[in-house]
Protein backbone atom coordinates (compact mmCIF):
# COMPACT_ATOMS: atom_id res chain seq x y z
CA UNK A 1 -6.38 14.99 -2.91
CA UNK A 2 -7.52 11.69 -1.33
CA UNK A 3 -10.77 13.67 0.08
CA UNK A 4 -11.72 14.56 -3.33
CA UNK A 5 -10.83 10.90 -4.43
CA UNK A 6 -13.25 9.93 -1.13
CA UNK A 7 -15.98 12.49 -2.27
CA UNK A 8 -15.98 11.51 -5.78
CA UNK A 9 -16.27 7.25 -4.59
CA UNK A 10 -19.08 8.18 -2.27
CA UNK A 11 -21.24 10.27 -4.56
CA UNK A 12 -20.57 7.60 -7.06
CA UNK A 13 -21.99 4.72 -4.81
CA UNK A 14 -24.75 6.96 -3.72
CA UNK A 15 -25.85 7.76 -7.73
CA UNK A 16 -25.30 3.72 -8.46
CA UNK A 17 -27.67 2.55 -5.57
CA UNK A 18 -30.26 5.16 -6.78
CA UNK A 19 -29.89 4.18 -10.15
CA UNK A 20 -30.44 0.66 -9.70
CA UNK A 21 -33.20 1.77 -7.12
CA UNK A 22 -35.23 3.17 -10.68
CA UNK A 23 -37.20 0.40 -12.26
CA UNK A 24 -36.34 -0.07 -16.32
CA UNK A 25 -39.26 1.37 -16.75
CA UNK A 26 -38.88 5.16 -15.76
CA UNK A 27 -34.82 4.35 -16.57
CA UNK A 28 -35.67 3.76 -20.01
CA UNK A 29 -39.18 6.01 -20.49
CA UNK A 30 -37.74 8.43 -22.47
CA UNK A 31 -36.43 6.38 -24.82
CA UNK A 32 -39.55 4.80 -25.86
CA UNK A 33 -41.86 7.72 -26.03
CA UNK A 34 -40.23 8.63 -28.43
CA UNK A 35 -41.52 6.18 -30.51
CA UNK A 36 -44.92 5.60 -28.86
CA UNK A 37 -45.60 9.08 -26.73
CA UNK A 38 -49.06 7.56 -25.68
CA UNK A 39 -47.25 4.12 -23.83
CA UNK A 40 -47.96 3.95 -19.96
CA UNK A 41 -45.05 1.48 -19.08
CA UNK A 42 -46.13 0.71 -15.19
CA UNK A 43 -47.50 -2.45 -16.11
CA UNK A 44 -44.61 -4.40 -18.17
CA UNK A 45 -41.53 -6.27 -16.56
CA UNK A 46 -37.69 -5.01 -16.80
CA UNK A 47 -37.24 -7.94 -19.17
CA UNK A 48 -40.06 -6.79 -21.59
CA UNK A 49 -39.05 -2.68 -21.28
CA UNK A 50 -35.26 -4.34 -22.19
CA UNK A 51 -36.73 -6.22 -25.08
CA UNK A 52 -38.49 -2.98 -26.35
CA UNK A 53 -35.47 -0.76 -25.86
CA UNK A 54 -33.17 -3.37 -27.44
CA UNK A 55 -35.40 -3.21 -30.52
CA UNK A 56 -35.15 0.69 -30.24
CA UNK A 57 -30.99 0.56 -30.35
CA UNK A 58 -30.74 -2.28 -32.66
CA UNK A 59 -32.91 -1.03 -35.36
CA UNK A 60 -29.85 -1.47 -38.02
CA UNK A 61 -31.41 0.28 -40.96
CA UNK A 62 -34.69 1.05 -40.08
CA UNK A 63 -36.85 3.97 -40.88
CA UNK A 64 -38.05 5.98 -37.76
CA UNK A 65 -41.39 4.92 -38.66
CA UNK A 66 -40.71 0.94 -39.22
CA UNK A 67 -38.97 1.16 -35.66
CA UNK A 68 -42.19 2.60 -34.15
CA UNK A 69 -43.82 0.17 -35.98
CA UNK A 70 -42.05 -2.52 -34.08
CA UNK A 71 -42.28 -0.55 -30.94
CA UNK A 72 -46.12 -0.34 -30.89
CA UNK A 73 -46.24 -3.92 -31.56
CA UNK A 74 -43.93 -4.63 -28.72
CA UNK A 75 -46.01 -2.79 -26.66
CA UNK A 76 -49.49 -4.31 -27.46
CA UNK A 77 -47.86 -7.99 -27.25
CA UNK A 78 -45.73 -7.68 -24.54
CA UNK A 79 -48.22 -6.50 -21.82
C-alpha cells in the first residue's frame, strides 16, 4: 500500500512541475479559441491570457456571441 501511496505522490509532483512548466498561454488555448479560433496567443503575457480567460468564466449572463465580443476586444487591446 505505501508504494502505491509513493507512486501516486511522485507522478503527482512530476504532472505539477510540468504543468506549471506550460505557459497560460497553451494552458488556457483551448479555452479561448473557442471564442476567437483565429487568436495566435504567443505574443500576450500570463496576466493578459488570465484577464481574457477570466472574462471567458465570468461572463454571468452573457450570450455566446457578446462573450466573443469581449474576447476579440481583449485580444486586439491587450497585445
Amino acid at each position: 500500500m505505501k508504494n502505491v501511496f509513493l507512486a501516486s505522490a511522485v507522478a503527482l509532483t512530476a504532472f505539477a512541475g510540468a504543468a506549471s512548466a506550460m505557459g497560460a498561454a497553451s494552458a488556457y488555448e483551448g479555452t479561448i479559441k473557442q471564442f476567437a479560433p483565429e487568436a495566435d496567443l504567443s505574443g500576450y503575457s500570463d496576466a493578459a491570457i488570465a484577464h481574457i480567460v477570466n472574462t471567458i468564466n465570468d461572463d454571468g449572463d452573457d450570450s455566446f456571441h457578446q462573450t466573443q465580443a469581449q474576447v476579440r476586444s481583449l485580444l486586439k487591446h491587450l497585445n
